[in-house]
PDB file of N, CA and C in Angstrom:
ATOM      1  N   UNK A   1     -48.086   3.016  37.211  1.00  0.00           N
ATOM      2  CA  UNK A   1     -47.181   4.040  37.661  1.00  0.00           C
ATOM      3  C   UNK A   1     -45.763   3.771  37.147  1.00  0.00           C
ATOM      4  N   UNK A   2     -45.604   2.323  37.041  1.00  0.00           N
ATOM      5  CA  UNK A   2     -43.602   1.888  36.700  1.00  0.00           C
ATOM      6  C   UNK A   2     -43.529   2.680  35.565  1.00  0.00           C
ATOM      7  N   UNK A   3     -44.803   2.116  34.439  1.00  0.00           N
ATOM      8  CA  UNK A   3     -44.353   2.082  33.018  1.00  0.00           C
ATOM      9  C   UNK A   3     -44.883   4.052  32.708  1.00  0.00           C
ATOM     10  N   UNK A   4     -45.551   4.837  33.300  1.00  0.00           N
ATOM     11  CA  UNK A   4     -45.668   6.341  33.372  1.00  0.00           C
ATOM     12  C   UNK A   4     -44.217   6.496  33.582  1.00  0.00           C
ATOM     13  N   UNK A   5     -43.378   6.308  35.002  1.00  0.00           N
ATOM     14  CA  UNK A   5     -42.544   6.931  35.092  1.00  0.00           C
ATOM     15  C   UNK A   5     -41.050   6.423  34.474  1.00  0.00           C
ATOM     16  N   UNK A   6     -41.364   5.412  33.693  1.00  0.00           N
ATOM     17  CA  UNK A   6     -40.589   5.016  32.717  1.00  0.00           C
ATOM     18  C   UNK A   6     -40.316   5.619  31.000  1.00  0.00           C
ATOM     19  N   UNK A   7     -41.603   6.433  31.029  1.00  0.00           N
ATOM     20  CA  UNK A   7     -42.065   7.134  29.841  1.00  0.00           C
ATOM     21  C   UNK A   7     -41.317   8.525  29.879  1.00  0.00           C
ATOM     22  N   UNK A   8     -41.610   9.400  31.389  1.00  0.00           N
ATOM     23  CA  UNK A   8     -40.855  10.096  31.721  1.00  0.00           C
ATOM     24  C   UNK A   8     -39.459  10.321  31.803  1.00  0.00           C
ATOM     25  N   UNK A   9     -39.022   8.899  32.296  1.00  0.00           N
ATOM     26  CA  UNK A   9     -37.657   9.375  32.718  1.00  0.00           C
ATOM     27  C   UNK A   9     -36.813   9.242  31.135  1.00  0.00           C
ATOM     28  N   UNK A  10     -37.570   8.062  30.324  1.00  0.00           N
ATOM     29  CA  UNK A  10     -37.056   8.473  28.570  1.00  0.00           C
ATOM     30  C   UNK A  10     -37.272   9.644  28.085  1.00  0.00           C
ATOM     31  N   UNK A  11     -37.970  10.591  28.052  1.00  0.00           N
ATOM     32  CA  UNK A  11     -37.903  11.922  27.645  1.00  0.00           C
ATOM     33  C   UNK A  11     -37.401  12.856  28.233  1.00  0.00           C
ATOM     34  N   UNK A  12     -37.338  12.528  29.493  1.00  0.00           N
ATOM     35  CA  UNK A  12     -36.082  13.839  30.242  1.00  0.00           C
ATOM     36  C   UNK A  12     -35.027  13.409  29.725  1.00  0.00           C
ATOM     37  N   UNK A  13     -33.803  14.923  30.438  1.00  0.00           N
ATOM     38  CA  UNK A  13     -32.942  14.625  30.404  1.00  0.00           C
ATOM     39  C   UNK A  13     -31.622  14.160  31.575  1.00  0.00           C
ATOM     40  N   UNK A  14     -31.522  13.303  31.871  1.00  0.00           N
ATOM     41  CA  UNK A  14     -30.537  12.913  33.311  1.00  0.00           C
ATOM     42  C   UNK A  14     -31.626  13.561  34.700  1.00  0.00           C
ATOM     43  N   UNK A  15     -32.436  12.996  34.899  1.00  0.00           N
ATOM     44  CA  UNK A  15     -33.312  13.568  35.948  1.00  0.00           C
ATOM     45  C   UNK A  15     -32.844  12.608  37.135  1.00  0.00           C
ATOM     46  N   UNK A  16     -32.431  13.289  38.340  1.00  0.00           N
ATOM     47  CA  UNK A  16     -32.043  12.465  39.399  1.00  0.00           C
ATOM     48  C   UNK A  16     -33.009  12.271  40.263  1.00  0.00           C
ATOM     49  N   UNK A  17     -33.880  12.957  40.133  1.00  0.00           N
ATOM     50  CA  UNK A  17     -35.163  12.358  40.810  1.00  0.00           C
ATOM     51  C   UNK A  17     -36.068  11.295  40.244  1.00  0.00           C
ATOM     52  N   UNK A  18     -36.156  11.210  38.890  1.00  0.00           N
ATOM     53  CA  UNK A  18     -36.823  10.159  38.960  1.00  0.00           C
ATOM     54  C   UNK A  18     -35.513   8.724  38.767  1.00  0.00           C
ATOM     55  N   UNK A  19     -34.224   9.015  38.966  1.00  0.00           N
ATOM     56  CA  UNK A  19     -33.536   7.944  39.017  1.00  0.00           C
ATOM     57  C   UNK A  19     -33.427   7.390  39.829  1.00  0.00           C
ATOM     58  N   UNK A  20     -33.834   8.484  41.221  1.00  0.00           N
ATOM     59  CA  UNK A  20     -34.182   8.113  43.072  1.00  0.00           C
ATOM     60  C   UNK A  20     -35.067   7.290  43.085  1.00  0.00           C
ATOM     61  N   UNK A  21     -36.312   7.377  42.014  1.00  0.00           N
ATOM     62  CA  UNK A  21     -37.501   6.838  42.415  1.00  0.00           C
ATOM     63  C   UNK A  21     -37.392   5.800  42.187  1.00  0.00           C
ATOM     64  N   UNK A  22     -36.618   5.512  41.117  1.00  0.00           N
ATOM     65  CA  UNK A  22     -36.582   3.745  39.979  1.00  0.00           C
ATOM     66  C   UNK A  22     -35.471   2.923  41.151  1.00  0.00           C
ATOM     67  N   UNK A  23     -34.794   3.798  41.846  1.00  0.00           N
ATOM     68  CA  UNK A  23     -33.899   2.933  42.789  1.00  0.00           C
ATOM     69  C   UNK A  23     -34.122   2.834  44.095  1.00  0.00           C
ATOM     70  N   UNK A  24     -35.481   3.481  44.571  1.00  0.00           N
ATOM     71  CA  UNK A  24     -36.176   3.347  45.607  1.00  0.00           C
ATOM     72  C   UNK A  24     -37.653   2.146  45.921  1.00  0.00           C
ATOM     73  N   UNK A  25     -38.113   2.638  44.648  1.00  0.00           N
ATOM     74  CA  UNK A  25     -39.396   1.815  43.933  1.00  0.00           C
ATOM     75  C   UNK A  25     -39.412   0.742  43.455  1.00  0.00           C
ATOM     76  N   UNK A  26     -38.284   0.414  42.100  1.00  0.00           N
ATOM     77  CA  UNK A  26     -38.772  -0.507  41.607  1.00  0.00           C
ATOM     78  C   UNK A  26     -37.318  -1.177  41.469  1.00  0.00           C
ATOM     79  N   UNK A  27     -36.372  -1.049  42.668  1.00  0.00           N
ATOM     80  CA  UNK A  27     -35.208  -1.718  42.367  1.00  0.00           C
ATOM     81  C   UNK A  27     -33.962  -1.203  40.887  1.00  0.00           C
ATOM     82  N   UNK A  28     -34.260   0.484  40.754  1.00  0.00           N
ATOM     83  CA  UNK A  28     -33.348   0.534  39.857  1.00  0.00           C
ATOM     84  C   UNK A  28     -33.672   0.048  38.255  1.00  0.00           C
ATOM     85  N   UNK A  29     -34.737  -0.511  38.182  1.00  0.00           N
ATOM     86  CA  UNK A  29     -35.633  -0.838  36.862  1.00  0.00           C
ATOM     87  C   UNK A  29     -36.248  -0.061  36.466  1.00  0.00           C
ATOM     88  N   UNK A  30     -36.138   0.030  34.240  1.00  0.00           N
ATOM     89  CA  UNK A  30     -37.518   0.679  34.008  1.00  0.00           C
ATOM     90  C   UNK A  30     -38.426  -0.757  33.559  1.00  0.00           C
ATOM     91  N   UNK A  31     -40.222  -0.223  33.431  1.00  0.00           N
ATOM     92  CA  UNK A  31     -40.513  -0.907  32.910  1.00  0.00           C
ATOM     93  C   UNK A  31     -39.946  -1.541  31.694  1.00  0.00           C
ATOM     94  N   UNK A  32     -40.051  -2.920  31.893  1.00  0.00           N
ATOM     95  CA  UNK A  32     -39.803  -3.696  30.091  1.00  0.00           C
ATOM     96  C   UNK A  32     -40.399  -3.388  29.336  1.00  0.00           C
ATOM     97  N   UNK A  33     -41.421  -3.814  29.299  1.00  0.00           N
ATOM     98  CA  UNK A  33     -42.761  -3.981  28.074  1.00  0.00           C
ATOM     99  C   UNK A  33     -42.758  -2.122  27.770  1.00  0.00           C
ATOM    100  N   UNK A  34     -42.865  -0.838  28.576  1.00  0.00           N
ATOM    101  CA  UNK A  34     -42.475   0.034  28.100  1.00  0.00           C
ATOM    102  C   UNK A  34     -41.542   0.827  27.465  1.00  0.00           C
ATOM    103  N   UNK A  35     -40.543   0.306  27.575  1.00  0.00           N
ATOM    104  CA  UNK A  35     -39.224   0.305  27.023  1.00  0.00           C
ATOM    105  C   UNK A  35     -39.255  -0.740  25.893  1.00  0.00           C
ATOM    106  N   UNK A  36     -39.829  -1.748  26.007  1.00  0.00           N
ATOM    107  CA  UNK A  36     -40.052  -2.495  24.137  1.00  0.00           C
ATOM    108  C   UNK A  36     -40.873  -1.529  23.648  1.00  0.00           C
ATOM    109  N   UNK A  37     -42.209  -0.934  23.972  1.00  0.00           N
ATOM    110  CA  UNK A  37     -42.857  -0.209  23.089  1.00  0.00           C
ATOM    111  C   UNK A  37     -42.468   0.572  22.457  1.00  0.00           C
ATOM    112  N   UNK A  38     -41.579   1.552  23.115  1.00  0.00           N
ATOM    113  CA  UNK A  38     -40.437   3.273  22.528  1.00  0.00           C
ATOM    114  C   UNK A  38     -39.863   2.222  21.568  1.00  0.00           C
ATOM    115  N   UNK A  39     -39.094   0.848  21.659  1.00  0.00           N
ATOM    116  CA  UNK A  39     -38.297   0.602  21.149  1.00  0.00           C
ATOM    117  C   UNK A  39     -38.812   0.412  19.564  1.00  0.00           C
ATOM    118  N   UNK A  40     -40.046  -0.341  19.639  1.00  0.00           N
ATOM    119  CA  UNK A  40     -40.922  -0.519  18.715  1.00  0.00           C
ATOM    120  C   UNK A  40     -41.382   0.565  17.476  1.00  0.00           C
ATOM    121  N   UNK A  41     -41.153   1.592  18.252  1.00  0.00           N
ATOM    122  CA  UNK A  41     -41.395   2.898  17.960  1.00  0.00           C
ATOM    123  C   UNK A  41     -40.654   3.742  17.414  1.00  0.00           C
ATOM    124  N   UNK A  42     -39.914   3.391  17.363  1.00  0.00           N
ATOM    125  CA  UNK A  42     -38.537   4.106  16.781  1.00  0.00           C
ATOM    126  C   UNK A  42     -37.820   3.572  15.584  1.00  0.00           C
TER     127      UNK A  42
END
């Protein structure tokens, strides 16, 4: 679910809901390892 809604919140744009969720959920974090992958990716 972290690294889904980590996928998401990189392709939106300024979404405050899922910025609620990352600071409700997972302490304000996106996944790492998903955020190396995009990075990888690019």
């Amino acid at each position: 679910m972290h690294a889904s809604l980590t996928l998401f919140s990189e392709a939106s744009n300024d979404e405050f809901l899922l910025e609620t969720i990352f600071d409700v959920w997972f302490d304000g974090l996106l996944d790492e390892e998903t955020m190396n992958d995009l990075y990888l990716m690019s």
